[in-house]
C-alpha atoms as a PDB file:
ATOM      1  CA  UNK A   1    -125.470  40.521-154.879  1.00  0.00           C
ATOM      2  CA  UNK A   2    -126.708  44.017-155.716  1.00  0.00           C
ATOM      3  CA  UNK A   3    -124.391  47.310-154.946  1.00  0.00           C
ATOM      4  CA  UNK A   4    -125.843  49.898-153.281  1.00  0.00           C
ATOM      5  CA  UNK A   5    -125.325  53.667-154.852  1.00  0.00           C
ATOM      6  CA  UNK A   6    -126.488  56.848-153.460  1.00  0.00           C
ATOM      7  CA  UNK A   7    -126.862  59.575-155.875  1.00  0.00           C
ATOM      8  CA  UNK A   8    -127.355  63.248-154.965  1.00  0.00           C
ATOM      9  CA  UNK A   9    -129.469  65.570-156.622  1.00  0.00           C
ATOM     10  CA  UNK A  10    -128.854  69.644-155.065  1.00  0.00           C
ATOM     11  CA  UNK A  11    -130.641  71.026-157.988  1.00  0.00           C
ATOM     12  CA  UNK A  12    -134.051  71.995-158.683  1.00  0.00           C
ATOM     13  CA  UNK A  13    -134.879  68.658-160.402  1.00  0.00           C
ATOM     14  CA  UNK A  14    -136.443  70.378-163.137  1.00  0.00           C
ATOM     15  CA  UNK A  15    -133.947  70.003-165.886  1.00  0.00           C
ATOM     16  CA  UNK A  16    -130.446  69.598-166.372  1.00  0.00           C
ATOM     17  CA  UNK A  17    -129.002  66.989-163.320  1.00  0.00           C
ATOM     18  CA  UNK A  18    -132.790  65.716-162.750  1.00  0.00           C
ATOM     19  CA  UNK A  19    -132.905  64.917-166.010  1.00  0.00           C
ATOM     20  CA  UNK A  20    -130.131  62.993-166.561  1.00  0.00           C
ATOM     21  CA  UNK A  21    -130.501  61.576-163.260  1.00  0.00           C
ATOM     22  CA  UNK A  22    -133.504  60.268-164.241  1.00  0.00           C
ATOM     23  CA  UNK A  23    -132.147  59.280-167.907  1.00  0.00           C
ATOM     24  CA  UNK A  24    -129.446  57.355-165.967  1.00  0.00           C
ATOM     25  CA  UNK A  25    -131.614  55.535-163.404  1.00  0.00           C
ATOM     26  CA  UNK A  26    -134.101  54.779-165.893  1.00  0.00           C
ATOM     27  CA  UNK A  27    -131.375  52.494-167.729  1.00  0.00           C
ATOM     28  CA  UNK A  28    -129.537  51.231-164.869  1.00  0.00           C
ATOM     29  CA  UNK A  29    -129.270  47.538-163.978  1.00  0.00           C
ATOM     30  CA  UNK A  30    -131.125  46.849-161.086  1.00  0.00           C
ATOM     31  CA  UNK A  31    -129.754  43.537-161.005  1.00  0.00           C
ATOM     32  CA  UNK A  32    -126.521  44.661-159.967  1.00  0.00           C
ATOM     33  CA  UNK A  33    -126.996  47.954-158.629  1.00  0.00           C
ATOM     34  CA  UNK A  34    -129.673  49.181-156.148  1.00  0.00           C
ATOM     35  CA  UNK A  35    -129.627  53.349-156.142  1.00  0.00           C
ATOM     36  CA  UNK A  36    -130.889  55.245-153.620  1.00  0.00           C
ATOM     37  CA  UNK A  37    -131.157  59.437-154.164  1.00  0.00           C
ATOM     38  CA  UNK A  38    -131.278  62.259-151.738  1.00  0.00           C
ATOM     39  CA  UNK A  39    -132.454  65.498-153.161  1.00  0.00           C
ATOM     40  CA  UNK A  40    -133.133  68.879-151.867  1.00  0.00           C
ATOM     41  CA  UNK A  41    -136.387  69.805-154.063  1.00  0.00           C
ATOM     42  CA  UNK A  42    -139.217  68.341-154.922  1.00  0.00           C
ATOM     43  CA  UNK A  43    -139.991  68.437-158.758  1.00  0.00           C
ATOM     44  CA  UNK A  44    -141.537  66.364-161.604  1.00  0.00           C
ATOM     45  CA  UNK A  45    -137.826  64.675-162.373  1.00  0.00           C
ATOM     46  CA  UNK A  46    -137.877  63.297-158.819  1.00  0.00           C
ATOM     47  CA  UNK A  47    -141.222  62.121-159.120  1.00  0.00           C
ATOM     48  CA  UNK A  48    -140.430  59.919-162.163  1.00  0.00           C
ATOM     49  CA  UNK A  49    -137.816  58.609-160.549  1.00  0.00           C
ATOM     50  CA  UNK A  50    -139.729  57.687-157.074  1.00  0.00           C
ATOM     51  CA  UNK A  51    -142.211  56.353-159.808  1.00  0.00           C
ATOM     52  CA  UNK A  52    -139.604  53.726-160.861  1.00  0.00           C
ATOM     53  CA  UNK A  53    -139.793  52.468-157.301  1.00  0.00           C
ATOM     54  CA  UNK A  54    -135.943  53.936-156.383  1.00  0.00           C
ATOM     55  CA  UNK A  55    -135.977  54.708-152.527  1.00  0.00           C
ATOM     56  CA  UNK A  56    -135.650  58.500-152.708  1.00  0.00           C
ATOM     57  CA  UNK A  57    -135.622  60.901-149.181  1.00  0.00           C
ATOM     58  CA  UNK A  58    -135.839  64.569-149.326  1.00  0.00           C
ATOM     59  CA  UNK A  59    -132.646  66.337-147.262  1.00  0.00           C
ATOM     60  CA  UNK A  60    -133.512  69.647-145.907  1.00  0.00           C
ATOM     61  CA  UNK A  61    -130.841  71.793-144.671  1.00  0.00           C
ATOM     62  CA  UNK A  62    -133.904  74.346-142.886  1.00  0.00           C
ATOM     63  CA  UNK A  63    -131.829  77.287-144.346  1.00  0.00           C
ATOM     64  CA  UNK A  64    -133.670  80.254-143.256  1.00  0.00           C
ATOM     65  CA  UNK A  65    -134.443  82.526-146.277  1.00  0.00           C
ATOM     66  CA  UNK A  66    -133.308  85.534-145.214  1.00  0.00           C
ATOM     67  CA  UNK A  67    -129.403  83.597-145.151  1.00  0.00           C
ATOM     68  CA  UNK A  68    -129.243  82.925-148.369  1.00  0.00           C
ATOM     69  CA  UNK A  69    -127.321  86.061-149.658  1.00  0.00           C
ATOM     70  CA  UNK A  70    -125.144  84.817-147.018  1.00  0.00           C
ATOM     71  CA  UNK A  71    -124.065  82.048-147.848  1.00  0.00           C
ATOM     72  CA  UNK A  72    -123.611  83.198-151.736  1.00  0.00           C
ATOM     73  CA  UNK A  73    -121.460  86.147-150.111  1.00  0.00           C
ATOM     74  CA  UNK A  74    -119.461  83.426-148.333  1.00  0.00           C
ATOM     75  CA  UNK A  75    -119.399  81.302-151.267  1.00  0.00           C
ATOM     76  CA  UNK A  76    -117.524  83.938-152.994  1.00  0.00           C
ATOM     77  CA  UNK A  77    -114.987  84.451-150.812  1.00  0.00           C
ATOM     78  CA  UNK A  78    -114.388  81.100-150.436  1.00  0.00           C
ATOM     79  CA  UNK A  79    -114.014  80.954-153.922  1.00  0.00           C
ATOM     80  CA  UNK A  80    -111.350  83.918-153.969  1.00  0.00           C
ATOM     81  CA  UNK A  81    -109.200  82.335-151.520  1.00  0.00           C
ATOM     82  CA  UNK A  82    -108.613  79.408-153.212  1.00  0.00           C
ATOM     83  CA  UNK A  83    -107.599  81.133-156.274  1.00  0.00           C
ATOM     84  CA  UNK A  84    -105.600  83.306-154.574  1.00  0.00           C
ATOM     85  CA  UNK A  85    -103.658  80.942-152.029  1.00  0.00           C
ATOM     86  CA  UNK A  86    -103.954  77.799-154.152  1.00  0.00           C
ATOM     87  CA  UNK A  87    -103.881  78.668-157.789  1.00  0.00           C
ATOM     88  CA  UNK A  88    -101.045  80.958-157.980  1.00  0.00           C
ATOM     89  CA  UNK A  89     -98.827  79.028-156.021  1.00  0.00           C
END
């Protein structure tokens, strides 16, 4: 009996994670694991790995462009607070 894995790729799939997600899933025993992978990019690394017949669906969060300084903005206060009210304590 196979386990079932879900990995998660939120970068570009370029280099870096898609890489080594790739590396990984390349090697991995399909005999006792079946992976599945969301990602939020299409890109070359993703396309090997669809090529190695692993189920992989595309999650788009329809951010509108415009938002995306945004969210960094938010991001970084979201950061802040946690070093502020969780770090120092």
């Amino acid at each position: 009996m196979t386990k079932k894995v879900l990995f998660i790729e939120t970068g570009s799939g370029f280099g870096g994670t898609g890489k080594y997600l790739f590396e990984l899933l390349k090697r991995l025993d399909r005999t006792r694991f079946e992976p599945y992978v969301i990602y939020a990019e299409e890109a070359p690394n993703i396309e090997k790995i669809k090529v190695l017949g692993i189920h992989a669906q595309k999650l788009s969060l329809n951010i509108h462009p415009t938002s995306a300084p945004i969210l960094n903005y938010l991001h970084l206060i979201f950061l802040f607070i946690i070093r502020v009210f969780w770090v120092k304590q």
